[in-house]
N, C-alpha and C. Protein backbone atom coordinates (compact mmCIF):
# COMPACT_ATOMS: atom_id res chain seq x y z
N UNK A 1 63.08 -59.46 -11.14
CA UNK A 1 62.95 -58.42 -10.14
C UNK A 1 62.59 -57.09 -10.81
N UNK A 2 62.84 -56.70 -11.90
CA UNK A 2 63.32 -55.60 -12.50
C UNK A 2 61.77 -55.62 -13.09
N UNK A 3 60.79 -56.88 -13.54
CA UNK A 3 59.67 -56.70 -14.34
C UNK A 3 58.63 -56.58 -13.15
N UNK A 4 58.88 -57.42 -11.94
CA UNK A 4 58.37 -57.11 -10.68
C UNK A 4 58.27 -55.47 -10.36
N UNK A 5 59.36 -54.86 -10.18
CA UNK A 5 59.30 -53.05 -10.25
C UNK A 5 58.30 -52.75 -11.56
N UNK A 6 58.96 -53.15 -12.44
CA UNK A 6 57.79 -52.48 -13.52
C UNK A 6 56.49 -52.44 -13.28
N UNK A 7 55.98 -53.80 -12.81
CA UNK A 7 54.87 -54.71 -12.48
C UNK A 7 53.91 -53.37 -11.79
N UNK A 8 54.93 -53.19 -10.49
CA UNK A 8 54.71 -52.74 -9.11
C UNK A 8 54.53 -51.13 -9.78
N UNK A 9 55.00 -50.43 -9.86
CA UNK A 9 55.16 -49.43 -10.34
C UNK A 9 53.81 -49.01 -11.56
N UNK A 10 53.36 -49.94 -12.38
CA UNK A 10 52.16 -49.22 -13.40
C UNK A 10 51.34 -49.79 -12.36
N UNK A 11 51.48 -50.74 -11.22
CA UNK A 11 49.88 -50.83 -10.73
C UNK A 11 49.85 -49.71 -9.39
N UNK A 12 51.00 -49.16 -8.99
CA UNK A 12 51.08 -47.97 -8.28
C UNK A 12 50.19 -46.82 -9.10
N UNK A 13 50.98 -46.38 -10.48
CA UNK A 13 50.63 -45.62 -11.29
C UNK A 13 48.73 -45.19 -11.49
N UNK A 14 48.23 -46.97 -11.58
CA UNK A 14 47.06 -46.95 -11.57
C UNK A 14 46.39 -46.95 -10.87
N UNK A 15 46.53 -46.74 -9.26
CA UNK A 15 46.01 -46.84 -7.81
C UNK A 15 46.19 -45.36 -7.76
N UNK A 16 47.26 -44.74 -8.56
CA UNK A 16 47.12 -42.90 -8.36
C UNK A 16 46.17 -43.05 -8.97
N UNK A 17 45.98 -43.52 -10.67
CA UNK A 17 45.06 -42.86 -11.13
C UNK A 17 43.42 -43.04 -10.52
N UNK A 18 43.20 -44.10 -10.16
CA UNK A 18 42.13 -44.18 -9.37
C UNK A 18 41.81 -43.94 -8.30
N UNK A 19 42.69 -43.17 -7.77
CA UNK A 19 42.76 -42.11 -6.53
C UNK A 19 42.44 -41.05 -7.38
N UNK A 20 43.18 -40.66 -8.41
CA UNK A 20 42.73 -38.86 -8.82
C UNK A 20 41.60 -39.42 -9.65
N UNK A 21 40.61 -40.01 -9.79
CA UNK A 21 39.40 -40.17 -10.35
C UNK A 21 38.75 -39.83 -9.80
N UNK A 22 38.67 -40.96 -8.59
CA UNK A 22 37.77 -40.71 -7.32
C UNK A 22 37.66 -39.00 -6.70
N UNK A 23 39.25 -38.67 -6.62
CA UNK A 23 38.90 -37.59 -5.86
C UNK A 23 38.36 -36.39 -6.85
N UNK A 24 38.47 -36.80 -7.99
CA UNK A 24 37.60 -35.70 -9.18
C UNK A 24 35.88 -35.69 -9.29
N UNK A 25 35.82 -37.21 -8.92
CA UNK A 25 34.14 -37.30 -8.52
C UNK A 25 34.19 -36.64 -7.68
N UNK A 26 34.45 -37.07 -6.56
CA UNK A 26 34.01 -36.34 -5.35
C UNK A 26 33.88 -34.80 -4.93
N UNK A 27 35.14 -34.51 -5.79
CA UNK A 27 35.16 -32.59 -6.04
C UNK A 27 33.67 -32.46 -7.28
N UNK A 28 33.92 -33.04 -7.98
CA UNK A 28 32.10 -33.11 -8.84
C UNK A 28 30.90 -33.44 -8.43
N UNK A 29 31.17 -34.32 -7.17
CA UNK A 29 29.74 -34.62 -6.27
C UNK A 29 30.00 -33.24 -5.46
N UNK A 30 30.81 -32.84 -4.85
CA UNK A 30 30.65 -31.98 -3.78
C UNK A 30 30.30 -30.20 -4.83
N UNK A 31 30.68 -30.34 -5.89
CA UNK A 31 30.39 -29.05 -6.51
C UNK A 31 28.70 -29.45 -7.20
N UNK A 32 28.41 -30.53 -7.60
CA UNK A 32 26.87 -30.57 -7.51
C UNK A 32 26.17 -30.24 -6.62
N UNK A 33 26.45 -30.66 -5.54
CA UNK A 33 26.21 -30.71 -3.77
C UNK A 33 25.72 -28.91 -4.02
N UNK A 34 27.12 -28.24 -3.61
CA UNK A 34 26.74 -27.12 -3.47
C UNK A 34 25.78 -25.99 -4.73
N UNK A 35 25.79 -26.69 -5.69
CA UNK A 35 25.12 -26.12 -7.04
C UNK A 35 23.67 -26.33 -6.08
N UNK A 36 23.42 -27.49 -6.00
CA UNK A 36 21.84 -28.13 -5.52
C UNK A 36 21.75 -26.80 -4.18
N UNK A 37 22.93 -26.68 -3.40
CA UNK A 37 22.33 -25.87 -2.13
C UNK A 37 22.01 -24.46 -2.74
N UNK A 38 23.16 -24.05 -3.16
CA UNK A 38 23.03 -22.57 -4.28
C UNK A 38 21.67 -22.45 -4.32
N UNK A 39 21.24 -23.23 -5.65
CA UNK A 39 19.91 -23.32 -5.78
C UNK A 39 18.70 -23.23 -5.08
N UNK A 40 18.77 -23.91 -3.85
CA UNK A 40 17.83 -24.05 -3.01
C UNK A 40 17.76 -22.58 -2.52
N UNK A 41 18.99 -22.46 -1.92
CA UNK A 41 19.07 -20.99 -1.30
C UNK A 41 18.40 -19.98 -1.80
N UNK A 42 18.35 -19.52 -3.05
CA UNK A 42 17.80 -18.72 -4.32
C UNK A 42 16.64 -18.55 -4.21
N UNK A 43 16.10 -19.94 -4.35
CA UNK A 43 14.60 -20.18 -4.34
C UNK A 43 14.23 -19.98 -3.36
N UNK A 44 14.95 -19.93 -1.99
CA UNK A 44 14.39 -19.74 -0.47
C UNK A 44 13.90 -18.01 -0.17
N UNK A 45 15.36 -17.03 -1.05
CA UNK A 45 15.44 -15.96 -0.84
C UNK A 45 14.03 -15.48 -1.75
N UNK A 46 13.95 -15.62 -3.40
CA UNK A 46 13.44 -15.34 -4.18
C UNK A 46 11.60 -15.74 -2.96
N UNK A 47 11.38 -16.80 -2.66
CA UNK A 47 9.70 -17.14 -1.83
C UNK A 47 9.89 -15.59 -0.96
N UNK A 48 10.58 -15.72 0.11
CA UNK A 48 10.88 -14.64 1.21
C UNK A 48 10.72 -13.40 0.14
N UNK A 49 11.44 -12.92 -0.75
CA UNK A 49 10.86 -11.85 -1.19
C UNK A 49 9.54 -11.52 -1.77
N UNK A 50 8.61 -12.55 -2.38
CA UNK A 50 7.72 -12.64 -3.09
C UNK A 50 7.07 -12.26 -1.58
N UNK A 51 6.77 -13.34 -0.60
CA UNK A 51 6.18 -12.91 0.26
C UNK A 51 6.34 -11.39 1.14
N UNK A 52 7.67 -10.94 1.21
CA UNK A 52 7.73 -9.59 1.86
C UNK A 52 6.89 -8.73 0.80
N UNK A 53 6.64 -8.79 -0.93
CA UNK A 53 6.30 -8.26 -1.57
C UNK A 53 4.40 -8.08 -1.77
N UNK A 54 4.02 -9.11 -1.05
CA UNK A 54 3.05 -9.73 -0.79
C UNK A 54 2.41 -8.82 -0.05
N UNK A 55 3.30 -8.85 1.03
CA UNK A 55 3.35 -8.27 2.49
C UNK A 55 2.86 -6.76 2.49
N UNK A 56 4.02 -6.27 1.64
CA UNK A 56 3.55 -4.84 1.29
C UNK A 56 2.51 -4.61 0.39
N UNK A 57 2.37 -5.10 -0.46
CA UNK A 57 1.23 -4.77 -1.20
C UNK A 57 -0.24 -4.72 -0.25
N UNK A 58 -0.39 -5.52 0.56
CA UNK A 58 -1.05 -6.11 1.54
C UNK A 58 -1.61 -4.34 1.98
N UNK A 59 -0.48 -4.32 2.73
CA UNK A 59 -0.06 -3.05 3.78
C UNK A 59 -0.29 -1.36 2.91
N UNK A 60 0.04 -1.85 1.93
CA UNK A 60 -0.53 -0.39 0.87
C UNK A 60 -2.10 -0.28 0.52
N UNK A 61 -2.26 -1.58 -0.17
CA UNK A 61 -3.86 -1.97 -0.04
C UNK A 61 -4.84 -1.60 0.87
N UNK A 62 -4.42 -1.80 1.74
CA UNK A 62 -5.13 -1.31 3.64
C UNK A 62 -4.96 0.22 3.54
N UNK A 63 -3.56 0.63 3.52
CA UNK A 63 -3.55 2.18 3.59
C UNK A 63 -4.49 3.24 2.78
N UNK A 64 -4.73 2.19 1.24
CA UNK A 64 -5.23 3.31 0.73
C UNK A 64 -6.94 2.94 0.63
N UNK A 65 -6.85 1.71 1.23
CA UNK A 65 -9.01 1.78 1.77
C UNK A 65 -9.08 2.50 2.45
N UNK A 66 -8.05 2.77 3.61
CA UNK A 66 -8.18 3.82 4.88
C UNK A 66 -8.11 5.35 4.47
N UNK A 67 -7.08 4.96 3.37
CA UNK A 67 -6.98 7.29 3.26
C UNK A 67 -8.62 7.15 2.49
N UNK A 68 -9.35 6.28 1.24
CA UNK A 68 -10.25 6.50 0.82
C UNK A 68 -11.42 6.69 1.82
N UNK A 69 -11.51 5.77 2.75
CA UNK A 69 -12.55 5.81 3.78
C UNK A 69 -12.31 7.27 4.53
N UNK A 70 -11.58 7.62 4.67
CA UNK A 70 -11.03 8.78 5.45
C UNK A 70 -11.40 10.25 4.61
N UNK A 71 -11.24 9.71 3.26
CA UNK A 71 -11.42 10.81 2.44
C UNK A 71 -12.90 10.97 2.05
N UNK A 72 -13.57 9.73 2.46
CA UNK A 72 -15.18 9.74 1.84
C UNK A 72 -16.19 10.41 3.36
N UNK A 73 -15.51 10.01 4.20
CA UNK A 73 -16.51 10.24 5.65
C UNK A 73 -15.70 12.03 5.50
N UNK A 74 -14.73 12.21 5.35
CA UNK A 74 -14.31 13.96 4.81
C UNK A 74 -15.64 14.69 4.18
N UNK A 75 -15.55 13.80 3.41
CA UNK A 75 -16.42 14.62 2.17
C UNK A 75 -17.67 14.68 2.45
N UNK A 76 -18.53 13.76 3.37
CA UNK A 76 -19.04 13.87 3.73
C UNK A 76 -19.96 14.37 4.86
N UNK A 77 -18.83 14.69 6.03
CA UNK A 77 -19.16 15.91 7.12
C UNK A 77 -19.03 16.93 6.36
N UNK A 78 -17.66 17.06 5.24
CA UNK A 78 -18.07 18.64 4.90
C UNK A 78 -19.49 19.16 3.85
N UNK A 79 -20.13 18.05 3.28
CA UNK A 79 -21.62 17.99 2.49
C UNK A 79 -22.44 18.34 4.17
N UNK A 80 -22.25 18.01 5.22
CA UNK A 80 -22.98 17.76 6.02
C UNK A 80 -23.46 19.51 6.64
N UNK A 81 -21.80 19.73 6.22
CA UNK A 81 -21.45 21.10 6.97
C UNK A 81 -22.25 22.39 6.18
N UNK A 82 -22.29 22.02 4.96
CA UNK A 82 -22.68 22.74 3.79
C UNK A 82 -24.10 22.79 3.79
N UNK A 83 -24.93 21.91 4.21
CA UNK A 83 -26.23 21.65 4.21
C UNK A 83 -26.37 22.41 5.80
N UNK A 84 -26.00 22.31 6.85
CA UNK A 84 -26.22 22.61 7.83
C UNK A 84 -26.36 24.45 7.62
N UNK A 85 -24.96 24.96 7.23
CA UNK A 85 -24.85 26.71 6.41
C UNK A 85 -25.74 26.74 5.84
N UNK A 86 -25.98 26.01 4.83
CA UNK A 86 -27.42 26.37 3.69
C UNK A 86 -28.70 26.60 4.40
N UNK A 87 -29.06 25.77 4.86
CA UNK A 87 -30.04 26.08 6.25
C UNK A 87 -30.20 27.17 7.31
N UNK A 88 -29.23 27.69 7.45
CA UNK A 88 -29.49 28.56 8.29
C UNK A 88 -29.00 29.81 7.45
N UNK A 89 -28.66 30.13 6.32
CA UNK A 89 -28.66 30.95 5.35
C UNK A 89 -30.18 31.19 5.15
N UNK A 90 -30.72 29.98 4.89
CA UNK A 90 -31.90 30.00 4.38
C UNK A 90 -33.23 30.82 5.83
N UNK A 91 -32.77 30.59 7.00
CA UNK A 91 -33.83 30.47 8.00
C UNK A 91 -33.12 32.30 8.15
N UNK A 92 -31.82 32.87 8.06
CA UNK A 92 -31.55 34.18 8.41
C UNK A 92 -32.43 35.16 6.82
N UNK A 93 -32.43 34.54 5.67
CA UNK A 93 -32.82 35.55 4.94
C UNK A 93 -34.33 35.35 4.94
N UNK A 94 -35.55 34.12 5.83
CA UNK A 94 -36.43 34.35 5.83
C UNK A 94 -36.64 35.53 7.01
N UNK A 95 -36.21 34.93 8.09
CA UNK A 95 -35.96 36.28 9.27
C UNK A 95 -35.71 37.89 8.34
N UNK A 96 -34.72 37.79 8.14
CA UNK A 96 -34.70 39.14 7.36
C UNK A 96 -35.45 39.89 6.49
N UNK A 97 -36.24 38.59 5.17
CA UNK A 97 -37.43 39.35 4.52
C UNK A 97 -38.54 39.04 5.23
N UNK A 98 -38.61 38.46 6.28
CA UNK A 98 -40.17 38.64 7.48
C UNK A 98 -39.93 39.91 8.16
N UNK A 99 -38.68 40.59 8.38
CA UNK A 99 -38.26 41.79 9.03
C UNK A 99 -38.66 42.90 8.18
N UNK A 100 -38.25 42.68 6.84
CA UNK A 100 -38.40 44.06 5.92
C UNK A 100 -39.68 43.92 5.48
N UNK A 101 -40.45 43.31 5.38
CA UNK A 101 -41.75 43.12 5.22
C UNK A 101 -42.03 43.22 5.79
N UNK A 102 -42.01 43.63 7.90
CA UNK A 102 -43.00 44.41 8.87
C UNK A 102 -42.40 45.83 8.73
N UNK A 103 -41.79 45.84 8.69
CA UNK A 103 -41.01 47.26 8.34
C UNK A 103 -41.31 48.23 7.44
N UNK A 104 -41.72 47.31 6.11
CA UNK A 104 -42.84 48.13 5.11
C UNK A 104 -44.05 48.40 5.20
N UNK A 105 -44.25 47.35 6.10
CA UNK A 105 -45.95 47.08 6.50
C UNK A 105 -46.01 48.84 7.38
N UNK A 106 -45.07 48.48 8.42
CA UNK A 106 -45.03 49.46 9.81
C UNK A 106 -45.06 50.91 9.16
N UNK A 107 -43.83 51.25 8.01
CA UNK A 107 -43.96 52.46 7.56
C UNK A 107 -44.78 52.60 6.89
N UNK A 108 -45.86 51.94 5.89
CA UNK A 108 -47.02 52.19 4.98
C UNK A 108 -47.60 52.45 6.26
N UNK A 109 -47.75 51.96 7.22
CA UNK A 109 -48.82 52.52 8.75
C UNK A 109 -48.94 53.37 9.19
N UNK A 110 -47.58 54.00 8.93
CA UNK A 110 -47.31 55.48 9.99
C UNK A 110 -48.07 56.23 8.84
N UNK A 111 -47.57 56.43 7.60
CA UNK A 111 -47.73 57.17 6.52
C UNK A 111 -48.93 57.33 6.50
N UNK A 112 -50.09 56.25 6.72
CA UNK A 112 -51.30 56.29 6.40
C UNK A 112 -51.43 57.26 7.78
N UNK A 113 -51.66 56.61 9.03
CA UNK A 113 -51.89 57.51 9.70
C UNK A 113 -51.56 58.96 9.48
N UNK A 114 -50.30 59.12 9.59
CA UNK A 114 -49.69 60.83 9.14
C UNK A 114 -50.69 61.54 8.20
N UNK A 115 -51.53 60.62 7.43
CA UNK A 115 -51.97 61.29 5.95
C UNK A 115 -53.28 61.56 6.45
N UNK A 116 -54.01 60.24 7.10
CA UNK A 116 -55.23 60.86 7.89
C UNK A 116 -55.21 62.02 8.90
N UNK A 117 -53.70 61.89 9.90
CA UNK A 117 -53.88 63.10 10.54
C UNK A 117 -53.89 64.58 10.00
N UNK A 118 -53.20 64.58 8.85
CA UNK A 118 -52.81 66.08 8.33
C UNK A 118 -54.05 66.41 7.79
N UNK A 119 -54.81 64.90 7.19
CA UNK A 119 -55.98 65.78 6.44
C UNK A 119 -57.05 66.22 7.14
């Protein structure tokens, strides 16, 4: 009876231990488990940022064809504006020396006359 208990007792002993085996795998499958999700997760966040990064670059890219386009059609009404002034700079100082040139003409006229009349 007494080797029967013994018997009974180390194969108890060894039904724990193969209970706390098992449940050590299983805490080691389930901490792989979550290592593998960890992981995944990471890599899910890390894509999502690459792409938000993507995203913006995208969105800056655009902004600054637009300020350039913005800044070139600028530069170019104000060349437009400049040529337009130059032009009519140009058409007021022909007006003006077509003016002082009848004006010299007109007073060499009078003068002559004046000079024929006195003489």
């Amino acid at each position: 009876l007494e080797a029967a208990a013994v018997a009974h007792k180390r194969e108890l002993e060894g039904l724990r231990d193969e209970l706390e085996a098992e449940r050590l795998q299983g805490e080691r499958e389930v901490a792989i488990s979550a290592q593998g999700e960890a992981r995944a997760a990471v890599e899910l966040e890390r894509a999502k940022a690459e792409s938000a990064l993507d995203a913006a670059a995208a969105r800056h890219a655009t902004e600054v064809r637009d300020a350039a386009a913005g800044a070139e059609r600028r530069a170019r009404e104000a060349e437009e504006r400049a040529t337009d002034a130059e032009a009519r700079l140009q058409r007021q100082w022909t007006e003006l020396t077509t003016a002082a040139w009848r004006a010299d003409s007109e007073h060499e006229a009078v003068e002559r006359r004046l000079v024929a009349e006195l003489c």
